[in-house]
Protein backbone atom coordinates (compact mmCIF):
# COMPACT_ATOMS: atom_id res chain seq x y z
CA UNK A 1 80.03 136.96 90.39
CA UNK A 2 82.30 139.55 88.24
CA UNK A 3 81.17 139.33 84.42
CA UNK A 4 82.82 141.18 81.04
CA UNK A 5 80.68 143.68 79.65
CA UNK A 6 81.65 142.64 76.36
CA UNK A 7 78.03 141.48 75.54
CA UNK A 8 76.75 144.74 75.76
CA UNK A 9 78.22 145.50 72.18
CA UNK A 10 76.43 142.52 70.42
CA UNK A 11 73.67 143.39 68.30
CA UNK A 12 71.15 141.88 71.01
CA UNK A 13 72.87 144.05 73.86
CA UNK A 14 72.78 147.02 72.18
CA UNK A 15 69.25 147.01 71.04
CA UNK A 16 69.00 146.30 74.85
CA UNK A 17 71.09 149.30 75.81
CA UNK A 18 69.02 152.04 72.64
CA UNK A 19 65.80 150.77 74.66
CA UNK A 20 66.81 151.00 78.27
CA UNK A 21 68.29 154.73 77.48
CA UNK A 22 64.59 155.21 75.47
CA UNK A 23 63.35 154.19 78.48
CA UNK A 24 65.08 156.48 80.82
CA UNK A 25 64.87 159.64 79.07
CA UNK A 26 61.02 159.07 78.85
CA UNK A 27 60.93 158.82 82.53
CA UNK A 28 59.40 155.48 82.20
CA UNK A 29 62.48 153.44 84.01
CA UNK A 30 64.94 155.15 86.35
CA UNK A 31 68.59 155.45 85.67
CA UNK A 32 69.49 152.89 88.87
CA UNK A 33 67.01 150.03 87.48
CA UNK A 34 68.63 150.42 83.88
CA UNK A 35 72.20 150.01 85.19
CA UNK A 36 70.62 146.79 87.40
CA UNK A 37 69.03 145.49 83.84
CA UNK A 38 72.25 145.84 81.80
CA UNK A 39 73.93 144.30 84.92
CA UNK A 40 71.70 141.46 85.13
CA UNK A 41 72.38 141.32 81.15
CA UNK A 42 75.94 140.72 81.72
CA UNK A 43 75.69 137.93 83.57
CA UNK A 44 72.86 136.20 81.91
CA UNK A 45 74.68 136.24 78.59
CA UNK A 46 78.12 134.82 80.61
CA UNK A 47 75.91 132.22 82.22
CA UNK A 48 73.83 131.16 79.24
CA UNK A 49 77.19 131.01 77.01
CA UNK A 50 79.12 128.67 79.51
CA UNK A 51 76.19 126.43 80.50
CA UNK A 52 74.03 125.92 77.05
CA UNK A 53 76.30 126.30 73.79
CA UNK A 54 78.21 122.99 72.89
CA UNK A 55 79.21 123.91 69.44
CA UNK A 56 82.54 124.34 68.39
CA UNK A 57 83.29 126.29 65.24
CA UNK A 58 86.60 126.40 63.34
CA UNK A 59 87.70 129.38 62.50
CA UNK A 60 90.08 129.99 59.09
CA UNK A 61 91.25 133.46 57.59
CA UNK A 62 93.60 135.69 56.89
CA UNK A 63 94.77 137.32 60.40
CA UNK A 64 94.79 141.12 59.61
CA UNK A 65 95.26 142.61 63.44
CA UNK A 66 95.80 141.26 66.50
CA UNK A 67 96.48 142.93 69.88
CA UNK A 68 96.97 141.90 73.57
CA UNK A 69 96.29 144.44 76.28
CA UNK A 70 94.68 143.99 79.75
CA UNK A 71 94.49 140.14 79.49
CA UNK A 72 92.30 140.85 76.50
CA UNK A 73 93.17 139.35 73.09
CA UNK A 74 91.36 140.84 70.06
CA UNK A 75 92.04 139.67 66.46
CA UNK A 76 91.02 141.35 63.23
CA UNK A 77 90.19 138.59 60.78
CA UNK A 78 89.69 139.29 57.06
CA UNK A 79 87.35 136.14 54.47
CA UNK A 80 86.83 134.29 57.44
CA UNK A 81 85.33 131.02 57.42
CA UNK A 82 83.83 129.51 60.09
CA UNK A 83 82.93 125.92 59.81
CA UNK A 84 80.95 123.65 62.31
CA UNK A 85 78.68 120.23 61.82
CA UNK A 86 76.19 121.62 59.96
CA UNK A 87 77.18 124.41 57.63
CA UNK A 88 80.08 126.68 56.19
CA UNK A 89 80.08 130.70 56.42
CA UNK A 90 82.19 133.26 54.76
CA UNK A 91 82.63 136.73 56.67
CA UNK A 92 84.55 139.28 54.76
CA UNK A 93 85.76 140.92 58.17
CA UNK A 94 84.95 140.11 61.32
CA UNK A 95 86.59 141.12 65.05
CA UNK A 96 87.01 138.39 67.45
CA UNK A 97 87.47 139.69 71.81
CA UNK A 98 88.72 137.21 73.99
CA UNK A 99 88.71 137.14 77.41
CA UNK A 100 90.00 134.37 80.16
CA UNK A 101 87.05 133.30 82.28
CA UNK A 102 89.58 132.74 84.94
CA UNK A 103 89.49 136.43 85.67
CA UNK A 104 85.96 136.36 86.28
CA UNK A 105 86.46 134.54 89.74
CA UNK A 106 89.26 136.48 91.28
């Protein structure tokens, strides 16, 4: 199974990735079994994302950038607000990567 390594630049995977290279340079992990983590990582966060969240969120702001390159949209939005069920959020600038899951299984 092919995943994005988009994750990786969440909060959560790089936290991950600051450890792991801790972890490495202490001599506490080798370099092969960090690579397998971060791999393992990948795919975790693709499964978890297609099989667990239901939400859906709207999405409202002023578009600021957007670009298309290597089937890869990313948009620059600027006093976003997302809006589900439950609550409303303002984000003064956020940057949304989208990728088609389609390319995952070729």
């Amino acid at each position: 199974m092919a995943t994005f390594e988009l994750y990786r630049r969440s909060t959560i995977g790089m936290c991950l990735t600051e450890t792991l290279d801790e972890m490495v340079q202490n001599g506490t992990l080798s370099p092969e079994l960090a690579i397998q983590v971060l791999v393992q990582f990948d795919k975790s966060m693709t499964e978890a994302l297609e099989s667990q969240v239901k939400s859906k969120v709207i999405i409202k702001g002023h578009l600021h950038t957007y670009r298309f390159c290597d089937n890869v949209w990313t948009f620059i939005l600027q006093d976003a607000l997302f809006k589900n069920e439950d609550s409303n959020e303002t984000v003064g600038r956020i940057k949304i990567v989208a990728c088609d899951s389609k390319l995952l299984s070729q």
